[in-house]
PDB file of N, CA and C in Angstrom:
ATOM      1  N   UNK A   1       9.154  11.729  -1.185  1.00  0.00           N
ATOM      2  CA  UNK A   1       8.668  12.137   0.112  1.00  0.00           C
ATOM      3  C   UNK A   1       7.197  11.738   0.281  1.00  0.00           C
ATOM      4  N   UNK A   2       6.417  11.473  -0.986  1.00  0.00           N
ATOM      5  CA  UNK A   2       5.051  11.125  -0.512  1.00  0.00           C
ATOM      6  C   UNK A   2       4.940   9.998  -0.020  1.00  0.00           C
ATOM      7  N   UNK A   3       5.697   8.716  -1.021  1.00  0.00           N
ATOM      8  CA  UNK A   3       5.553   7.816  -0.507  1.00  0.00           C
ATOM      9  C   UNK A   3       5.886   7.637   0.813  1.00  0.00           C
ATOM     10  N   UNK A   4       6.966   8.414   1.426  1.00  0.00           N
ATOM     11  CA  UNK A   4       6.536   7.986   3.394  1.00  0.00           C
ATOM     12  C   UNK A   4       5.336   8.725   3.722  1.00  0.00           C
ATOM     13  N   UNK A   5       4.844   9.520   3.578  1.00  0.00           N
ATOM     14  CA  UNK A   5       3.712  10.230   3.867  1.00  0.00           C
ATOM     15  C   UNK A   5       2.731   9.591   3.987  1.00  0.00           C
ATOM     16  N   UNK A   6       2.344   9.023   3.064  1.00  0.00           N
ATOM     17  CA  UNK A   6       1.473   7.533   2.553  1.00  0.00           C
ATOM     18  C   UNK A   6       1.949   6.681   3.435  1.00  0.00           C
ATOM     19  N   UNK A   7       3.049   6.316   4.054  1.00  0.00           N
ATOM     20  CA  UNK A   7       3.245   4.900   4.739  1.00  0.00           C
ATOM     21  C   UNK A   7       2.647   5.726   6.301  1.00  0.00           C
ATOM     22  N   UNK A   8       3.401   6.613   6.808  1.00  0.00           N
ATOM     23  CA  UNK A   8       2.836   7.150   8.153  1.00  0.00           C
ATOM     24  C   UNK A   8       1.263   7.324   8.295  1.00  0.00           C
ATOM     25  N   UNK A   9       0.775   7.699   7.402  1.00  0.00           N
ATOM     26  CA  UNK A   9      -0.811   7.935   7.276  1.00  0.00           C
ATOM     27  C   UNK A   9      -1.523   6.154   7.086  1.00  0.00           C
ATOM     28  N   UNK A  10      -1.102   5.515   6.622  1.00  0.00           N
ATOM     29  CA  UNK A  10      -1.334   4.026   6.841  1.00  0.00           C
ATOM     30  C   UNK A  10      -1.158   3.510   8.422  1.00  0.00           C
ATOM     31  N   UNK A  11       0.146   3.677   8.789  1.00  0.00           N
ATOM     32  CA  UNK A  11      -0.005   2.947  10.088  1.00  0.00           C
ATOM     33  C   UNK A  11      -1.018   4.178  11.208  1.00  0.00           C
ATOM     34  N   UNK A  12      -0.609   5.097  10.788  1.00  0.00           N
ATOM     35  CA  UNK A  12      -1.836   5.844  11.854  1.00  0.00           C
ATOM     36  C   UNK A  12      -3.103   5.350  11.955  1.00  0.00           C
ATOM     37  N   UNK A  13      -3.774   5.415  10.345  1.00  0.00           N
ATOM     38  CA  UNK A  13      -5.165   4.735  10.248  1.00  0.00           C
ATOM     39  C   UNK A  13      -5.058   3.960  11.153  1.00  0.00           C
ATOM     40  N   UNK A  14      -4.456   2.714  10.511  1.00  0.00           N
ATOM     41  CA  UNK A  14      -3.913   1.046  10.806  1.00  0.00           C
ATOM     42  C   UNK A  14      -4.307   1.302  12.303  1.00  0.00           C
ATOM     43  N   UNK A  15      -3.441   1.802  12.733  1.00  0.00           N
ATOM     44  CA  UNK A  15      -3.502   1.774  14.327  1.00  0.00           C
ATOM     45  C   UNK A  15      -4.497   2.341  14.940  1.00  0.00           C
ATOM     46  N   UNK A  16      -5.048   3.701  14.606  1.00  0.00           N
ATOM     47  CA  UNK A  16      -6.461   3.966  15.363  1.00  0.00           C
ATOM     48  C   UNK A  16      -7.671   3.041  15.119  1.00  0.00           C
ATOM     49  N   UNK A  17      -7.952   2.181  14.178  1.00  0.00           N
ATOM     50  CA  UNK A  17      -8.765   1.100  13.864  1.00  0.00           C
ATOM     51  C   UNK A  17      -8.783   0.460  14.687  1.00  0.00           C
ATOM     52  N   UNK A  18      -7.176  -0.232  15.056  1.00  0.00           N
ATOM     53  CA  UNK A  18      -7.168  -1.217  15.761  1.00  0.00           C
ATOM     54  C   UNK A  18      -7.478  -0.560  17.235  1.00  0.00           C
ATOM     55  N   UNK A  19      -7.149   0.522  17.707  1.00  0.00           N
ATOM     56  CA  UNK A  19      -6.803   1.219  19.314  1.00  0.00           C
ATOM     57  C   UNK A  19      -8.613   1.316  19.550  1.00  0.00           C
ATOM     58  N   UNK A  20      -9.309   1.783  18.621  1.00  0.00           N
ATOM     59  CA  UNK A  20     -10.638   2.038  19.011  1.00  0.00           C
ATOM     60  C   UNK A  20     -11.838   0.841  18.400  1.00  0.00           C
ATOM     61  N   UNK A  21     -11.385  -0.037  17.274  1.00  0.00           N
ATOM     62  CA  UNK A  21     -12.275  -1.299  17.005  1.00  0.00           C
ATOM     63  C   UNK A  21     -12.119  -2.550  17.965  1.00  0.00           C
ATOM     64  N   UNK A  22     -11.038  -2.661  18.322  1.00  0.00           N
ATOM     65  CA  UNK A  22     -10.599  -4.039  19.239  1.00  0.00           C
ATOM     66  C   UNK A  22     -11.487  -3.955  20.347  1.00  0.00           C
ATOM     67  N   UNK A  23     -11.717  -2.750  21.477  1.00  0.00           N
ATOM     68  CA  UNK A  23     -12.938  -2.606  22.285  1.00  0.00           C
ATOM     69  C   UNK A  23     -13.744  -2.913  22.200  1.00  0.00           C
ATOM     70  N   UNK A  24     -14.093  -2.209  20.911  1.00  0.00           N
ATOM     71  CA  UNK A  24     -15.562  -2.090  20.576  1.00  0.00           C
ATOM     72  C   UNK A  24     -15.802  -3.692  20.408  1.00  0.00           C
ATOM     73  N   UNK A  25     -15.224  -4.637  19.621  1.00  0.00           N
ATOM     74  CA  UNK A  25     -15.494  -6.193  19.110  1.00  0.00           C
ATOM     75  C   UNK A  25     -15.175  -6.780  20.333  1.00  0.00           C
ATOM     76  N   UNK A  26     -14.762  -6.751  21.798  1.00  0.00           N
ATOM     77  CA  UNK A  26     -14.150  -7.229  22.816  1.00  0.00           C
ATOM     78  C   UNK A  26     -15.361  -6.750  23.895  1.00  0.00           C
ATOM     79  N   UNK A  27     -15.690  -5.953  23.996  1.00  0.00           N
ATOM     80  CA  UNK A  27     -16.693  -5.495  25.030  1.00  0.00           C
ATOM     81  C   UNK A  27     -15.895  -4.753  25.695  1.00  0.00           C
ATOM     82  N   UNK A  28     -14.834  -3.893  25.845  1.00  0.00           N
ATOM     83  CA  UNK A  28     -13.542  -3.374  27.142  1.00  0.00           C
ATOM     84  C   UNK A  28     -14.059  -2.421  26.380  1.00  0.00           C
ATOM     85  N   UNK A  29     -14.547  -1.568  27.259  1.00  0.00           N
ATOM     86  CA  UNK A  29     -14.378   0.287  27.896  1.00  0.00           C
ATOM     87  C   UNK A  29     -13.210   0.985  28.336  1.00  0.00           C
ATOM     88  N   UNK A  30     -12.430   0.935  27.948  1.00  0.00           N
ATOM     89  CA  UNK A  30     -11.462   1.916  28.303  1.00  0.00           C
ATOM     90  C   UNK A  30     -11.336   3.335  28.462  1.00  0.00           C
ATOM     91  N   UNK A  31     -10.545   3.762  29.777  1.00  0.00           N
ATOM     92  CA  UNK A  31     -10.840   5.533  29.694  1.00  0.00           C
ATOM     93  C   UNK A  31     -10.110   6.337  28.673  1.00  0.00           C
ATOM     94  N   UNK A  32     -11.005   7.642  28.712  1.00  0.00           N
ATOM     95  CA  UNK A  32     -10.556   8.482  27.973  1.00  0.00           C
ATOM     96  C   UNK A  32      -8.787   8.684  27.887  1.00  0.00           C
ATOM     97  N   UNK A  33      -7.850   8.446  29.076  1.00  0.00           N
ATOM     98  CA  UNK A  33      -6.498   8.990  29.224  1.00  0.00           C
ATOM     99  C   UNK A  33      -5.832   7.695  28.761  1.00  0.00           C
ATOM    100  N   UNK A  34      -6.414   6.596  28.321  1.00  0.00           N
ATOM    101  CA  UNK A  34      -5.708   5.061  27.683  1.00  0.00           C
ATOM    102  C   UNK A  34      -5.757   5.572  26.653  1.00  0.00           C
ATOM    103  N   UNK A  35      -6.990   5.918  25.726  1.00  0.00           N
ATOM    104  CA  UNK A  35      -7.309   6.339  24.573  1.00  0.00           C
ATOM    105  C   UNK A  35      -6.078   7.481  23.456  1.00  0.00           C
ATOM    106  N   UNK A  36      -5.720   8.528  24.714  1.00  0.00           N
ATOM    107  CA  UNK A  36      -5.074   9.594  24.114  1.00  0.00           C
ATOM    108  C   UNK A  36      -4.084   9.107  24.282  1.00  0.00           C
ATOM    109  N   UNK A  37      -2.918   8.236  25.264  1.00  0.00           N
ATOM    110  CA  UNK A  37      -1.986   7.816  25.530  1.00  0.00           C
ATOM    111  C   UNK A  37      -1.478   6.510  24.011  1.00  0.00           C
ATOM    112  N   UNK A  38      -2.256   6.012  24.136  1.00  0.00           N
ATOM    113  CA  UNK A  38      -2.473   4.667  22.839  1.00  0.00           C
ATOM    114  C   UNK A  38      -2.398   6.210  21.375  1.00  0.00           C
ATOM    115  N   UNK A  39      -3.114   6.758  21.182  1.00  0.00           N
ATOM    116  CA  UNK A  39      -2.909   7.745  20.112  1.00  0.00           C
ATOM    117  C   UNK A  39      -1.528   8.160  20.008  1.00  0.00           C
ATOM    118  N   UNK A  40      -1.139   8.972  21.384  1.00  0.00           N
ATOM    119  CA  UNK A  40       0.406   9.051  20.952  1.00  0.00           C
ATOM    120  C   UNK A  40       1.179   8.307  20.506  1.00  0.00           C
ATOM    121  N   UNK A  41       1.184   6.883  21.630  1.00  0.00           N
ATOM    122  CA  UNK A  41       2.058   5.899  20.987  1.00  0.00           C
ATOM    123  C   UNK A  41       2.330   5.628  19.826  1.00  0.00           C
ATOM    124  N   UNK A  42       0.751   5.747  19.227  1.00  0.00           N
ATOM    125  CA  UNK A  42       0.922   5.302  17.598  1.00  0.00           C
ATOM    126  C   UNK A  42       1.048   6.548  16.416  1.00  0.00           C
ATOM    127  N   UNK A  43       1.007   7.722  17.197  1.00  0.00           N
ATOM    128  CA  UNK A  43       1.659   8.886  15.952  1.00  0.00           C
ATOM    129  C   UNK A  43       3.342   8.775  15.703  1.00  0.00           C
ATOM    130  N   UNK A  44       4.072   8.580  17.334  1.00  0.00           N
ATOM    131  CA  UNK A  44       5.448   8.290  17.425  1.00  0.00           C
ATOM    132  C   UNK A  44       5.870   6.693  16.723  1.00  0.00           C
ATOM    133  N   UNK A  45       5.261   6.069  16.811  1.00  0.00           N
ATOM    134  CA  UNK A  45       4.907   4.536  16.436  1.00  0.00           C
ATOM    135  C   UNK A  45       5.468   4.677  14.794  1.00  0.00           C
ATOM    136  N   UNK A  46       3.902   5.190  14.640  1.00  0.00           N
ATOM    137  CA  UNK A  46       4.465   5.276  13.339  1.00  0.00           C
ATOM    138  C   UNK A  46       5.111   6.511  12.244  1.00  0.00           C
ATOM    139  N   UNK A  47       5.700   7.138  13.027  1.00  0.00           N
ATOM    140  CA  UNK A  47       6.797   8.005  13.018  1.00  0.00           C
ATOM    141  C   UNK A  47       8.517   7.163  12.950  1.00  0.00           C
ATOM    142  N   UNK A  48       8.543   6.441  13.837  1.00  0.00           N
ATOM    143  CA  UNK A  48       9.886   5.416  13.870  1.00  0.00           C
ATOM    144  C   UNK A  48       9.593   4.561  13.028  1.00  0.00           C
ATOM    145  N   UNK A  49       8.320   4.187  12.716  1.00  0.00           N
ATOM    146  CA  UNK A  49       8.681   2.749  11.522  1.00  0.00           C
ATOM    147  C   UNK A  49       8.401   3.595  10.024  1.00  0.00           C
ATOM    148  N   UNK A  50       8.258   5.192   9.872  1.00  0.00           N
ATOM    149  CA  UNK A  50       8.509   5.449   8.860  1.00  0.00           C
ATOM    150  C   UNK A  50       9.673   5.971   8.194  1.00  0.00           C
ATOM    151  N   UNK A  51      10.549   6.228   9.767  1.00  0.00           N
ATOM    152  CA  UNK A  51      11.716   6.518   9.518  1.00  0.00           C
ATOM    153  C   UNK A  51      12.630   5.280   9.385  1.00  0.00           C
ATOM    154  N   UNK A  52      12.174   4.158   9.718  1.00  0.00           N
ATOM    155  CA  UNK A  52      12.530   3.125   9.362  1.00  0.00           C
ATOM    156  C   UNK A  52      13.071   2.873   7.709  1.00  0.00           C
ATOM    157  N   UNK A  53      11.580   2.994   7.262  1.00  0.00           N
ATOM    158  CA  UNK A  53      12.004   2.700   6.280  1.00  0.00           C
ATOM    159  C   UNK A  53      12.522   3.748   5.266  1.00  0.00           C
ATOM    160  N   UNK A  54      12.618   5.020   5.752  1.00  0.00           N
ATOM    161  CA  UNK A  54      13.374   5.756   4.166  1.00  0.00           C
ATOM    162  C   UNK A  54      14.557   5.473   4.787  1.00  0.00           C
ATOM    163  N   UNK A  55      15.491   4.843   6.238  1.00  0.00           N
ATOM    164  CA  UNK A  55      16.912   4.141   6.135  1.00  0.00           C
ATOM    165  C   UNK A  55      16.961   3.220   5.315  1.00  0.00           C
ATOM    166  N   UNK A  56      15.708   2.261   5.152  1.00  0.00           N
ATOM    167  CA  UNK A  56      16.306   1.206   4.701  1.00  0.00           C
ATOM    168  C   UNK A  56      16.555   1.179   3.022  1.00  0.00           C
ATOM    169  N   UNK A  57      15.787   2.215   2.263  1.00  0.00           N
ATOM    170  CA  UNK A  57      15.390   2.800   1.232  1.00  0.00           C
ATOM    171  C   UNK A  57      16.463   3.373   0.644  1.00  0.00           C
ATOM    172  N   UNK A  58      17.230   4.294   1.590  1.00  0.00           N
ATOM    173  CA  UNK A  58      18.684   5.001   1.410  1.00  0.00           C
ATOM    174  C   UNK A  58      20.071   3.736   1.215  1.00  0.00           C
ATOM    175  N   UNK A  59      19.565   2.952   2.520  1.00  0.00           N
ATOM    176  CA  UNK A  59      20.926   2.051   2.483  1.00  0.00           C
ATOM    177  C   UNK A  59      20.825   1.274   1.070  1.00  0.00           C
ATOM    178  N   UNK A  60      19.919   1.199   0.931  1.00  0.00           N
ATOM    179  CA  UNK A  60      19.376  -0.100  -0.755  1.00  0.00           C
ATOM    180  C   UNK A  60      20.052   0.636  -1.879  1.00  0.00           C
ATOM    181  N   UNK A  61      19.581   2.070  -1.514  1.00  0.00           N
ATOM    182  CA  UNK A  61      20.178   2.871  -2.655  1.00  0.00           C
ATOM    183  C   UNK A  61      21.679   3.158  -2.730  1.00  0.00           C
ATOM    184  N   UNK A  62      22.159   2.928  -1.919  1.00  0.00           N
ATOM    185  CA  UNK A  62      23.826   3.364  -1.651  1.00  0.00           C
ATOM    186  C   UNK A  62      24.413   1.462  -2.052  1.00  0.00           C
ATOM    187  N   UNK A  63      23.878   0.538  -1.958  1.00  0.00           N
ATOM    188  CA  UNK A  63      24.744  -0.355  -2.021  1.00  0.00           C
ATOM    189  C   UNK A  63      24.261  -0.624  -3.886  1.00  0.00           C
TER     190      UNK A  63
END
């Protein structure tokens, strides 16, 4: 179980880096309600690609 824990906490980082550095290196201001909207995306984000992979983890293990 840690190791997904560890993978979700990666793409979260991963993704708030990118949601709030890409601006910043681009010059784009974006509002506050892009900001929190882009956050969700990427808690659910990477919520589905961590459930991703303990399927694919299970199926590996069953064959």
């Amino acid at each position: 179980m840690g190791r997904y824990i560890s993978i979700y906490v990666l793409f979260v980082c991963m993704g708030n880096v990118l949601l709030f550095g890409v601006p910043l290196i681009m010059g784009d201001l974006v509002g506050e309600f892009d900001r929190v909207l882009g956050n969700v995306v990427i808690f659910f984000g990477s919520f589905i690609i961590t459930q991703l992979f303990y399927i694919m983890n299970v199926i590996q293990k069953n064959n």
